[in-house]
N, C-alpha and C. Protein backbone atom coordinates (compact mmCIF):
# COMPACT_ATOMS: atom_id res chain seq x y z
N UNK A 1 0.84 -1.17 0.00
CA UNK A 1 0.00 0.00 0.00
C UNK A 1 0.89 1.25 0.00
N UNK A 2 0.53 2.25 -1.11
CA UNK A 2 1.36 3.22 -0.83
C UNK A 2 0.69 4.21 0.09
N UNK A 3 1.41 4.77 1.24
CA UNK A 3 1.43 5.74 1.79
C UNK A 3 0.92 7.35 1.68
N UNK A 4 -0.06 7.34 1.21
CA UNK A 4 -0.48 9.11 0.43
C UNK A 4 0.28 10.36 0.86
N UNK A 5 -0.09 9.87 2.31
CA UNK A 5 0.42 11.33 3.22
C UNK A 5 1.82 11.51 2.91
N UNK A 6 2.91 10.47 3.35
CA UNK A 6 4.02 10.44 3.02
C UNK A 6 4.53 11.26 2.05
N UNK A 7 3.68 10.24 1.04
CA UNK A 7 4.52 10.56 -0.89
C UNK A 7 3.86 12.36 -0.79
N UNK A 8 2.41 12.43 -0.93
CA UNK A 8 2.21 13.87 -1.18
C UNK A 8 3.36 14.84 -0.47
N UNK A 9 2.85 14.77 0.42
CA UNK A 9 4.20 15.15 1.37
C UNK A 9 5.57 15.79 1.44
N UNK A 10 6.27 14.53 0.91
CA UNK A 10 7.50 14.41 0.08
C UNK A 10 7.36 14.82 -1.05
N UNK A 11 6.49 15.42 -1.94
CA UNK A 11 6.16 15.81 -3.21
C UNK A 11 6.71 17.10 -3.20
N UNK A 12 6.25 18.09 -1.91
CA UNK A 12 6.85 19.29 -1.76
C UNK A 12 7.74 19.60 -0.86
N UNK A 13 8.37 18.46 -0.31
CA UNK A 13 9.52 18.98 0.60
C UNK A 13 10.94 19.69 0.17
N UNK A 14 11.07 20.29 1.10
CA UNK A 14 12.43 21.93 0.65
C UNK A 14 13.36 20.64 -0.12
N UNK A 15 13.40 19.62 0.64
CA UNK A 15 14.67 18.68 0.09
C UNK A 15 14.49 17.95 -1.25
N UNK A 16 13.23 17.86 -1.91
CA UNK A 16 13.34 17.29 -2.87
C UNK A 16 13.32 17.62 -4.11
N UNK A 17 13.91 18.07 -5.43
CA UNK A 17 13.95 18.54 -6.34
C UNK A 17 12.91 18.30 -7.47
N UNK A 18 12.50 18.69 -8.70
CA UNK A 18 11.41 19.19 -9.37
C UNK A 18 11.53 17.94 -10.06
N UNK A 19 12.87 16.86 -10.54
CA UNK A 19 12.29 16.11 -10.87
C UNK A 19 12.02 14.47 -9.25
N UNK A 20 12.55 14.89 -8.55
CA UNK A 20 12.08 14.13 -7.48
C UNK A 20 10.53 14.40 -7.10
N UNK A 21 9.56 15.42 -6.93
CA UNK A 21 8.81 16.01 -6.55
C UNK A 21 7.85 15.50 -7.90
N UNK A 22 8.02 15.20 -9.18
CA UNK A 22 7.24 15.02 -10.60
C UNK A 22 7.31 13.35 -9.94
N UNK A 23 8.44 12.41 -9.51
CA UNK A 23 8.42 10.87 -9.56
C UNK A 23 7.44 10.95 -8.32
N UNK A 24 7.44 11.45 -7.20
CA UNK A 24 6.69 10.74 -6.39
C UNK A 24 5.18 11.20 -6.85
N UNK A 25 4.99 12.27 -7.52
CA UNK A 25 3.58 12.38 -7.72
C UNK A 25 2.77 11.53 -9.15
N UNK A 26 3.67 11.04 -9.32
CA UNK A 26 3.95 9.94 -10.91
C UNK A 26 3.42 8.55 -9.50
N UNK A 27 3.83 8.36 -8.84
CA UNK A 27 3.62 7.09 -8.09
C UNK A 27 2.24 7.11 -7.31
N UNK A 28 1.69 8.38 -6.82
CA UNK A 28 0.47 8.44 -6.38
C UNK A 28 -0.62 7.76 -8.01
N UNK A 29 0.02 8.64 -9.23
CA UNK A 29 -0.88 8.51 -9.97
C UNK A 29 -0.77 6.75 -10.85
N UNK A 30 0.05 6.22 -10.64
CA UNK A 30 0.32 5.06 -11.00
C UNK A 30 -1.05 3.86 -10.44
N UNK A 31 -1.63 4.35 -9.89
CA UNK A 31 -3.13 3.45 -9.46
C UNK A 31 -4.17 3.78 -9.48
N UNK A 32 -4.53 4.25 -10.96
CA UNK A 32 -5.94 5.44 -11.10
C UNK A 32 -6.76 4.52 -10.41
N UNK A 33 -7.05 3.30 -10.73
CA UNK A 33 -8.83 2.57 -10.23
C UNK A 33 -8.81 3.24 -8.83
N UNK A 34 -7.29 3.09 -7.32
CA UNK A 34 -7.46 3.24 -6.36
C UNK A 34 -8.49 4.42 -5.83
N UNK A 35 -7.91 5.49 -6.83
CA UNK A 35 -8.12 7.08 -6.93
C UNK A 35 -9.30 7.28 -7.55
N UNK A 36 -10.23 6.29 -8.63
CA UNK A 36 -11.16 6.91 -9.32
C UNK A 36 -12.30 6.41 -8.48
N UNK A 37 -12.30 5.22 -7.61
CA UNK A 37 -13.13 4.94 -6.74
C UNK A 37 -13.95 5.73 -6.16
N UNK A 38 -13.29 7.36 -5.96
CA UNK A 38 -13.22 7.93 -4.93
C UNK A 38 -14.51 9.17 -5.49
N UNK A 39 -14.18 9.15 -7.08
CA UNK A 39 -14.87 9.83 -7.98
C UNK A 39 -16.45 10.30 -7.60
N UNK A 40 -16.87 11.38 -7.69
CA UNK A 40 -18.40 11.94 -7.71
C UNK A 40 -18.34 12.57 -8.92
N UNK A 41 -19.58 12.67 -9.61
CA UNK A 41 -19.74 13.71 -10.84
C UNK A 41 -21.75 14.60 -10.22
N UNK A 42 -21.52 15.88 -10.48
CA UNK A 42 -22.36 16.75 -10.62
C UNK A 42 -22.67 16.84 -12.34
N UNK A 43 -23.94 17.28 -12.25
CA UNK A 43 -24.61 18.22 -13.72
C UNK A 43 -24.15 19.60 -13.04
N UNK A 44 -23.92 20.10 -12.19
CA UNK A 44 -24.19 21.59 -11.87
C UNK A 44 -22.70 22.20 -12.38
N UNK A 45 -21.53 21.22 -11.46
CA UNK A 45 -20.20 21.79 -12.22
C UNK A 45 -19.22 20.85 -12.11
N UNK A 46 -18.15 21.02 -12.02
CA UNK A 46 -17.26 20.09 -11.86
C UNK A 46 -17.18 19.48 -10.93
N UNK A 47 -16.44 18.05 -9.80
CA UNK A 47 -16.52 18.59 -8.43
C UNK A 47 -15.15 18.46 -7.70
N UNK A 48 -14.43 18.86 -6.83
CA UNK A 48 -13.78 18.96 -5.90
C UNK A 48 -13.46 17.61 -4.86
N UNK A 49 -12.80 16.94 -5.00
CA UNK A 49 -13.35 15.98 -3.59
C UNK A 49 -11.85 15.94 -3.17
N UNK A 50 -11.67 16.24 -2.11
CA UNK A 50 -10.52 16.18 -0.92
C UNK A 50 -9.83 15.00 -0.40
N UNK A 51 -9.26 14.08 -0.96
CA UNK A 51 -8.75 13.16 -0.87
C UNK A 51 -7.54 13.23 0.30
N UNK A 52 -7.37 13.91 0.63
CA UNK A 52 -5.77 14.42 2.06
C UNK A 52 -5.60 15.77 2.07
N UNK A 53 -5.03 16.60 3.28
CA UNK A 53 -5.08 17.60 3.74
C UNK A 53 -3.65 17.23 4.63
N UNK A 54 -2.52 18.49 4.81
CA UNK A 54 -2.04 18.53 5.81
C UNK A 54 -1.99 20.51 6.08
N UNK A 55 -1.08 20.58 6.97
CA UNK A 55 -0.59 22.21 6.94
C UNK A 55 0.64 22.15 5.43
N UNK A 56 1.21 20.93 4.90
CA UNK A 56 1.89 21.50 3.94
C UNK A 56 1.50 21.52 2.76
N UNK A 57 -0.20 20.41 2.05
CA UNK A 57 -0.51 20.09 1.04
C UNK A 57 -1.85 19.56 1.04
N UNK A 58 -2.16 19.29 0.09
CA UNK A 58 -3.50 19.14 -0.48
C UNK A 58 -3.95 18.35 -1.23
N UNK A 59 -4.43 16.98 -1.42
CA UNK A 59 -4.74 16.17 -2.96
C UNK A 59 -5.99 16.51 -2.60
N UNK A 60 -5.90 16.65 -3.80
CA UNK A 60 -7.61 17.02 -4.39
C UNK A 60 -7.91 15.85 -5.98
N UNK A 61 -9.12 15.40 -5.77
CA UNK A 61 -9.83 14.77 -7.50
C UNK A 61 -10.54 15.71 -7.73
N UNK A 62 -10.44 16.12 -9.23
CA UNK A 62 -11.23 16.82 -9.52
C UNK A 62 -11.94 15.76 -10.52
N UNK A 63 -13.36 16.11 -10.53
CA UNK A 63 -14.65 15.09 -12.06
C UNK A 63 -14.96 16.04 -12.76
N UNK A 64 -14.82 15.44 -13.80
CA UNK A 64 -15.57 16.42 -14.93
C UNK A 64 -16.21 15.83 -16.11
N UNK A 65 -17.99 16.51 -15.87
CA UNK A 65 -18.31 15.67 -17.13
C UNK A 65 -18.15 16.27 -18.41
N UNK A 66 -18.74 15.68 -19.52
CA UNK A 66 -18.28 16.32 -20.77
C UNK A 66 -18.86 18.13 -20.60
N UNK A 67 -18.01 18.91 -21.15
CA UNK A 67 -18.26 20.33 -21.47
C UNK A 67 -18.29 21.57 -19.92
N UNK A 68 -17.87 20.25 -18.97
CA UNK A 68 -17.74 20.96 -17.66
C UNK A 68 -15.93 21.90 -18.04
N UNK A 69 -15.58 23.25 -17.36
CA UNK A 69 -14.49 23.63 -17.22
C UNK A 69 -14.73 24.38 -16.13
N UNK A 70 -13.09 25.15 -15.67
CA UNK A 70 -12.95 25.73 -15.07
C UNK A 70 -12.40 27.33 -15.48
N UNK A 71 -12.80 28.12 -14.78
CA UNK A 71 -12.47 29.36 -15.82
C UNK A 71 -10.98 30.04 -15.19
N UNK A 72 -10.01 30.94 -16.58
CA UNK A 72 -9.03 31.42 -16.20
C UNK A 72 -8.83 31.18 -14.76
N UNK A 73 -7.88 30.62 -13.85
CA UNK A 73 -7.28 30.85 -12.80
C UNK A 73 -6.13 30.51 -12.50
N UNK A 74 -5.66 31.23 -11.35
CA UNK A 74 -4.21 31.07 -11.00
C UNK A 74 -4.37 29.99 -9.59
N UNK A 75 -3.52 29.89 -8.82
CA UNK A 75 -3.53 29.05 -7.58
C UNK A 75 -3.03 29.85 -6.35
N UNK A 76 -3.34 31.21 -6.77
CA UNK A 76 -2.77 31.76 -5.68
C UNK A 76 -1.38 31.56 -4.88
N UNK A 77 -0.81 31.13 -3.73
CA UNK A 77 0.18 31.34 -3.21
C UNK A 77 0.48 29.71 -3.68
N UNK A 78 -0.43 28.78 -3.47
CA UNK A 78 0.24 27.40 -3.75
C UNK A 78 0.91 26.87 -5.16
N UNK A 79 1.79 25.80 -5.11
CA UNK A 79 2.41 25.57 -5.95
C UNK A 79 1.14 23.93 -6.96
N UNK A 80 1.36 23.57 -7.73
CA UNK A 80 0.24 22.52 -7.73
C UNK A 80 0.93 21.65 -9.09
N UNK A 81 0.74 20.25 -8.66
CA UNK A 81 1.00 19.22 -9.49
C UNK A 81 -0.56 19.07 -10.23
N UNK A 82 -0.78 18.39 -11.42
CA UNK A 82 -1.53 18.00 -11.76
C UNK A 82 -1.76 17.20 -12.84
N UNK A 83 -2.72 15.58 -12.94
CA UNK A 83 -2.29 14.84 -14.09
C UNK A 83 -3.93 13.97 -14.37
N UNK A 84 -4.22 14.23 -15.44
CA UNK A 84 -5.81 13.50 -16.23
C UNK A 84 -5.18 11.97 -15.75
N UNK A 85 -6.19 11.16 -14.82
CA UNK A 85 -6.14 9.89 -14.63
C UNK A 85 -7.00 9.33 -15.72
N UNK A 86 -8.02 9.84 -16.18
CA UNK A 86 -9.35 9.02 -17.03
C UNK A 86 -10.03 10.19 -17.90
N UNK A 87 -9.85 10.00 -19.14
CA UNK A 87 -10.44 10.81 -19.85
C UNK A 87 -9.37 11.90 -20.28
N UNK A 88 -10.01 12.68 -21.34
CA UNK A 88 -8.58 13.50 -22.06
C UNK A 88 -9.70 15.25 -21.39
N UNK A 89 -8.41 15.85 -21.02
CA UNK A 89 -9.04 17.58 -20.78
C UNK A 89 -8.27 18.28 -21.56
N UNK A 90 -8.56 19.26 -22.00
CA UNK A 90 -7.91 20.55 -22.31
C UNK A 90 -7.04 21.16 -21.37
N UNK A 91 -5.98 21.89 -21.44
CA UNK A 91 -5.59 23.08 -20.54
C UNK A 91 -5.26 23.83 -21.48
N UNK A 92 -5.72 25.57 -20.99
CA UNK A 92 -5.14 26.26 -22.12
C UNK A 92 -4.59 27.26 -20.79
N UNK A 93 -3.59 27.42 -21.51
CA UNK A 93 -2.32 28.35 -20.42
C UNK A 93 -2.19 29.99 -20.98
N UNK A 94 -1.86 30.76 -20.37
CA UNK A 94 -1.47 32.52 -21.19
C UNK A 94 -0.35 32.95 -19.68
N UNK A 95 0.46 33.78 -20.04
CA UNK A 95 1.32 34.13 -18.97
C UNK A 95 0.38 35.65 -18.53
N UNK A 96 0.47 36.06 -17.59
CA UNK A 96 0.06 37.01 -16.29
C UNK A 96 -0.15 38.52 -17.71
N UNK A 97 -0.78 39.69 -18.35
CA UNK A 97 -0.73 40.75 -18.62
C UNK A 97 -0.42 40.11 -19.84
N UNK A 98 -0.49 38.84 -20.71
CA UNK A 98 -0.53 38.64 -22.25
C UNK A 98 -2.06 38.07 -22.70
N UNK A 99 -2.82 39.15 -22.83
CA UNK A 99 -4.24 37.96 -22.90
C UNK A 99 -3.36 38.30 -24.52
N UNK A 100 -4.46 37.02 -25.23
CA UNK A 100 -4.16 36.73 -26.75
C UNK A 100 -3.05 35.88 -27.07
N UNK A 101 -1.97 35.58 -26.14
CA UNK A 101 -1.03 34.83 -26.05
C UNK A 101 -1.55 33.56 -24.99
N UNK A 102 -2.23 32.72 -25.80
CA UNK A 102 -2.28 31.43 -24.85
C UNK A 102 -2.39 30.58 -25.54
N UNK A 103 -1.84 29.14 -24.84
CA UNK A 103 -1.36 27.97 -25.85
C UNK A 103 -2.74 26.69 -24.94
N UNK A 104 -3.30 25.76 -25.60
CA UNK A 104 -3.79 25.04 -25.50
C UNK A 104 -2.71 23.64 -25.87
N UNK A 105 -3.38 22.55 -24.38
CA UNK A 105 -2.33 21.65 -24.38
C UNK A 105 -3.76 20.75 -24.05
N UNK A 106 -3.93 19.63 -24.66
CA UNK A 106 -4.31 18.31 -24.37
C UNK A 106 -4.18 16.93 -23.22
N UNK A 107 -4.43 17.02 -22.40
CA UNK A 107 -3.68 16.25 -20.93
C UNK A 107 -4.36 15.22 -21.50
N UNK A 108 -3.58 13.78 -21.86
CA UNK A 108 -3.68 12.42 -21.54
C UNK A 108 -3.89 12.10 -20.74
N UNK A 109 -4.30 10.73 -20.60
CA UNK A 109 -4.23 10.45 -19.17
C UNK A 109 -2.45 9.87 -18.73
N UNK A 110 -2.94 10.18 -17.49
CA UNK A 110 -1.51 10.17 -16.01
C UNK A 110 -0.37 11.00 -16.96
N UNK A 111 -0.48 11.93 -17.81
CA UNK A 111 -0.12 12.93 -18.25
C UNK A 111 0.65 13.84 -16.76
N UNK A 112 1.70 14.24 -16.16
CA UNK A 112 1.33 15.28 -15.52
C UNK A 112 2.26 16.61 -15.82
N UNK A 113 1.67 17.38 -15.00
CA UNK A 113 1.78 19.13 -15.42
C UNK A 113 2.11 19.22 -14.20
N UNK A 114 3.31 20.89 -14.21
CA UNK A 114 3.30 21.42 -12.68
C UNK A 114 3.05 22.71 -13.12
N UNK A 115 2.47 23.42 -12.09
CA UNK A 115 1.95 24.95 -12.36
C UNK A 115 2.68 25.77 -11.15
N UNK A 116 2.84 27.23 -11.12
CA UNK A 116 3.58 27.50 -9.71
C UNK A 116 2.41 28.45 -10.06
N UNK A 117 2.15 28.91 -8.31
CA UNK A 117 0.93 29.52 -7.99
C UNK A 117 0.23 31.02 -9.14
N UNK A 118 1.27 31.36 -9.56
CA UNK A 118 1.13 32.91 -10.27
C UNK A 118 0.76 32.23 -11.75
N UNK A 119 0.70 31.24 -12.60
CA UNK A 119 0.28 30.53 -13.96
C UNK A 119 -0.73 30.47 -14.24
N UNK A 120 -1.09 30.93 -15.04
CA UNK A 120 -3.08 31.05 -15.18
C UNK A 120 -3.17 30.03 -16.19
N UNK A 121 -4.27 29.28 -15.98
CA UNK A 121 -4.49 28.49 -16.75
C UNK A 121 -6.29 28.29 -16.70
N UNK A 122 -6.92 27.79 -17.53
CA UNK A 122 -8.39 27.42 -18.14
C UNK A 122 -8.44 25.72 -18.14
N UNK A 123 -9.11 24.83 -17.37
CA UNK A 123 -8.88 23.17 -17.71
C UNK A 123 -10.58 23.14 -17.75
N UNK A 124 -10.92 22.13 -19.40
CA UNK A 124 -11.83 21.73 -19.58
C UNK A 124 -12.10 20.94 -20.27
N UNK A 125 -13.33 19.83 -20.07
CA UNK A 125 -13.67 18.67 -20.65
C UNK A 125 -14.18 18.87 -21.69
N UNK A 126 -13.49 18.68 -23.08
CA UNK A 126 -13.97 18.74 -24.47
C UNK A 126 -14.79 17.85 -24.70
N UNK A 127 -14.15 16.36 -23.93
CA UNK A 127 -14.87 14.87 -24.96
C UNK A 127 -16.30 14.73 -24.78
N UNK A 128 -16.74 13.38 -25.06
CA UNK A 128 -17.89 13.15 -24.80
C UNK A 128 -18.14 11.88 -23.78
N UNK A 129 -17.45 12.00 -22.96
CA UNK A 129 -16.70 11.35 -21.53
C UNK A 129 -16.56 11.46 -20.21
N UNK A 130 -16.61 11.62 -18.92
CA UNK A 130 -16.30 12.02 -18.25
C UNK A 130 -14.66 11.91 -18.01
N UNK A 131 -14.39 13.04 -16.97
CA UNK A 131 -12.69 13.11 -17.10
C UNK A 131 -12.49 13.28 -15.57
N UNK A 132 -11.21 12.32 -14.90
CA UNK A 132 -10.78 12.73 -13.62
C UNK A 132 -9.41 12.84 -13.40
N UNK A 133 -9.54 14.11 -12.75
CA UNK A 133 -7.86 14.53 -12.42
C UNK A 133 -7.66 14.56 -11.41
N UNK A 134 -6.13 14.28 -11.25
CA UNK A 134 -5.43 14.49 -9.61
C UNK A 134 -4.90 15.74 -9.42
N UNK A 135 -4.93 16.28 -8.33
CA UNK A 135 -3.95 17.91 -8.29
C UNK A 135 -3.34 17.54 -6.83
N UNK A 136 -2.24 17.96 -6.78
CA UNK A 136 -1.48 18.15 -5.65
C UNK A 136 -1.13 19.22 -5.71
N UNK A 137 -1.72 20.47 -4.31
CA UNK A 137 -1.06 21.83 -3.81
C UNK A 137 -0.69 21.77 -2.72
N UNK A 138 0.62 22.51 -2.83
CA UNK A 138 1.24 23.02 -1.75
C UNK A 138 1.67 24.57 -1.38
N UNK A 139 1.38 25.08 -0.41
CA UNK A 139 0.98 24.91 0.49
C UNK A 139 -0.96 24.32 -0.30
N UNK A 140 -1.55 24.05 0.78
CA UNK A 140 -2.74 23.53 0.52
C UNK A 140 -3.68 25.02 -0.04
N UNK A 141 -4.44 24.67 -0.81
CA UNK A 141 -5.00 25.59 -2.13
C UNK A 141 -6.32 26.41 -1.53
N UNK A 142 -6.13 27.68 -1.00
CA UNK A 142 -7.15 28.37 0.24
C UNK A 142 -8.04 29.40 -0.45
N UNK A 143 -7.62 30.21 -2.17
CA UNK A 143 -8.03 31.31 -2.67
C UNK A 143 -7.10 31.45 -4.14
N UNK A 144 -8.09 31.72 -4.64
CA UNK A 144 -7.41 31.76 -6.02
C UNK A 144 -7.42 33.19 -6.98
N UNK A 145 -7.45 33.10 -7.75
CA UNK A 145 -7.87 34.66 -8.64
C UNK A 145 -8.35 34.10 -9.75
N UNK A 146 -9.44 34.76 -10.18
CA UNK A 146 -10.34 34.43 -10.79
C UNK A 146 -9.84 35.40 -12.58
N UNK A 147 -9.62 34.90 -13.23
CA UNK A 147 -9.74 35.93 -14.98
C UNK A 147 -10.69 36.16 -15.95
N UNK A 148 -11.12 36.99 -16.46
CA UNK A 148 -11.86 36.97 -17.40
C UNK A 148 -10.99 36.44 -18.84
N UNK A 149 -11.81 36.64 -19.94
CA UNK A 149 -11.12 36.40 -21.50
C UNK A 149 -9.68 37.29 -21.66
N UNK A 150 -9.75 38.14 -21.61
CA UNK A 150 -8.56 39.20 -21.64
C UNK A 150 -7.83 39.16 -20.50
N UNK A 151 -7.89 38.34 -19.64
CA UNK A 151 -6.58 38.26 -18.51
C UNK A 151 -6.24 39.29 -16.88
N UNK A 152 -7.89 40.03 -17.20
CA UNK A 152 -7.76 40.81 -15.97
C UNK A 152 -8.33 40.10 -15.11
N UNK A 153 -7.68 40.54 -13.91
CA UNK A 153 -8.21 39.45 -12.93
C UNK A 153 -9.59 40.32 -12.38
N UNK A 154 -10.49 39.10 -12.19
CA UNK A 154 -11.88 39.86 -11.88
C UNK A 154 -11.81 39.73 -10.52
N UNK A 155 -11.83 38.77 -10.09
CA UNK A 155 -11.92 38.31 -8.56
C UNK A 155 -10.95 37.26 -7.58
N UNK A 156 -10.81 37.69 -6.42
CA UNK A 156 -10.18 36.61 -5.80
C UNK A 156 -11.18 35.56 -4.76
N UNK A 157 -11.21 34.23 -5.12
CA UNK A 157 -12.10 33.87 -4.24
C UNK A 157 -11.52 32.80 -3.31
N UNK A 158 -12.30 32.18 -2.59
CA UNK A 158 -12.08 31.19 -1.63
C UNK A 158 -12.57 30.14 -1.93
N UNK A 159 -11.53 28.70 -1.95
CA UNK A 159 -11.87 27.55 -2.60
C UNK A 159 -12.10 26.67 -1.37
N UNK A 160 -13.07 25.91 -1.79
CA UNK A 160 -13.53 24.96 -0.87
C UNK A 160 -13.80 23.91 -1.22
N UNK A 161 -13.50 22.09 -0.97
CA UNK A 161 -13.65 21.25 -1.60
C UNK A 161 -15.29 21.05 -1.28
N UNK A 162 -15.58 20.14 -2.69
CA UNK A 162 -16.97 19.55 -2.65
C UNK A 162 -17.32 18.61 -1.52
N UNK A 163 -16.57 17.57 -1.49
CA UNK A 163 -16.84 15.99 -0.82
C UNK A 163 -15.08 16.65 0.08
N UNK A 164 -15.20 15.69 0.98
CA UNK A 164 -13.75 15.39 2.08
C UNK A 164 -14.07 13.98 2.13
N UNK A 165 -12.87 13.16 1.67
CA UNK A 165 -12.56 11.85 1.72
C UNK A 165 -11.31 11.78 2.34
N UNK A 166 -10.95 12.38 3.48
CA UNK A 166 -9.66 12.25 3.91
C UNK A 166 -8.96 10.81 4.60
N UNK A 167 -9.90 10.34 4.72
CA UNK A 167 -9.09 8.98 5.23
C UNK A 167 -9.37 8.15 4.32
N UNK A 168 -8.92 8.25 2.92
CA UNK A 168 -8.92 6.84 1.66
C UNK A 168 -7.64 6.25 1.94
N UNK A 169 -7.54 4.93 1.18
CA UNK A 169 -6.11 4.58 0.99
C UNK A 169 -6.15 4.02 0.06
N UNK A 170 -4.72 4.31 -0.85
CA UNK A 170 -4.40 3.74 -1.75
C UNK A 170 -3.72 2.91 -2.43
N UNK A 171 -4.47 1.58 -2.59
CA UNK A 171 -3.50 0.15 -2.77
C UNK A 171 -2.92 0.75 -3.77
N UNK A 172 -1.66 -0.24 -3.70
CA UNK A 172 -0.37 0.16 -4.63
C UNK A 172 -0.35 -1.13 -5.47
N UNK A 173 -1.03 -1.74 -7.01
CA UNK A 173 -1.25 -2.34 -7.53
C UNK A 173 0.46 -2.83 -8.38
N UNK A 174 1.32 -2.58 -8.28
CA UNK A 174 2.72 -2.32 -9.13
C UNK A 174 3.17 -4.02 -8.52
């Protein structure tokens, strides 16, 4: 069984480097069934479900059914891993004061991405599928900033998970 708390954990510790910090979050994602178990889907929006919590980090699943997204945002102060376990999403990325400059990227699945808190990005379900992703933030993910089309930030809000599943565990199938 792998250890969640641990590995997340160790995902962002001062001591471990960016590609040490990409392998252990590669090993959480190495057992989607464990992780998709865990899965809820809404019609209303995407959803949130809280899979671990400490003071240094955060796993979060996010569900998404087809044509669900999330709009322009940054992650505020946290740093955040993130990788499509099931189903293909969009991300489309623009750097901070370039609206019109943004690149659209396709996440595979166990695909993963790292974002540092100031990266704005757009993630949404094109297919005709549902789609579930893993995110790991650190520090744990409290308020974000919200963008419109052109890149001004409209709002800063306060994120709150849907579901709390904090005590799952995840067999390590390898």
């Amino acid at each position: 069984m792998i250890d969640v708390s641990k590995t997340s954990a160790q995902c962002f510790s001062k001591a471990s480097d960016a590609n040490q910090r990409m392998k252990l979050f590669k090993s959480l994602c190495n057992s989607p069934e464990s992780l998709i178990r865990y899965a809820s889907f809404s019609e209303e929006k995407y959803q949130r479900i809280r899979l671990a919590k400490s003071t240094e980090y955060e796993l979060l699943l996010l569900c998404w059914l087809p044509g669900q997204s999330a709009s322009f945002h940054d992650h505020g102060s946290s740093e955040c891993l993130m990788s499509c376990l099931n189903g293909q999403l969009v991300e489309t990325t623009s750097a901070l004061g370039k609206a019109g400059c943004t690149q659209k990227h396709l996440l595979a699945a166990k695909e993963v991405r790292y974002l540092a808190g100031s990266d704005i990005h757009k993630v949404e379900n094109c297919s005709d599928f549902g789609a579930i992703s893993l995110h790991l933030y650190a520090p744990p993910i409290n308020r974000c900033g919200i963008y419109c089309a052109d890149l001004e930030l409209v709002s800063e809000v306060d994120i709150h998970p849907d579901e709390i599943k904090d005590s799952f565990t995840l067999e390590n199938t390898d």
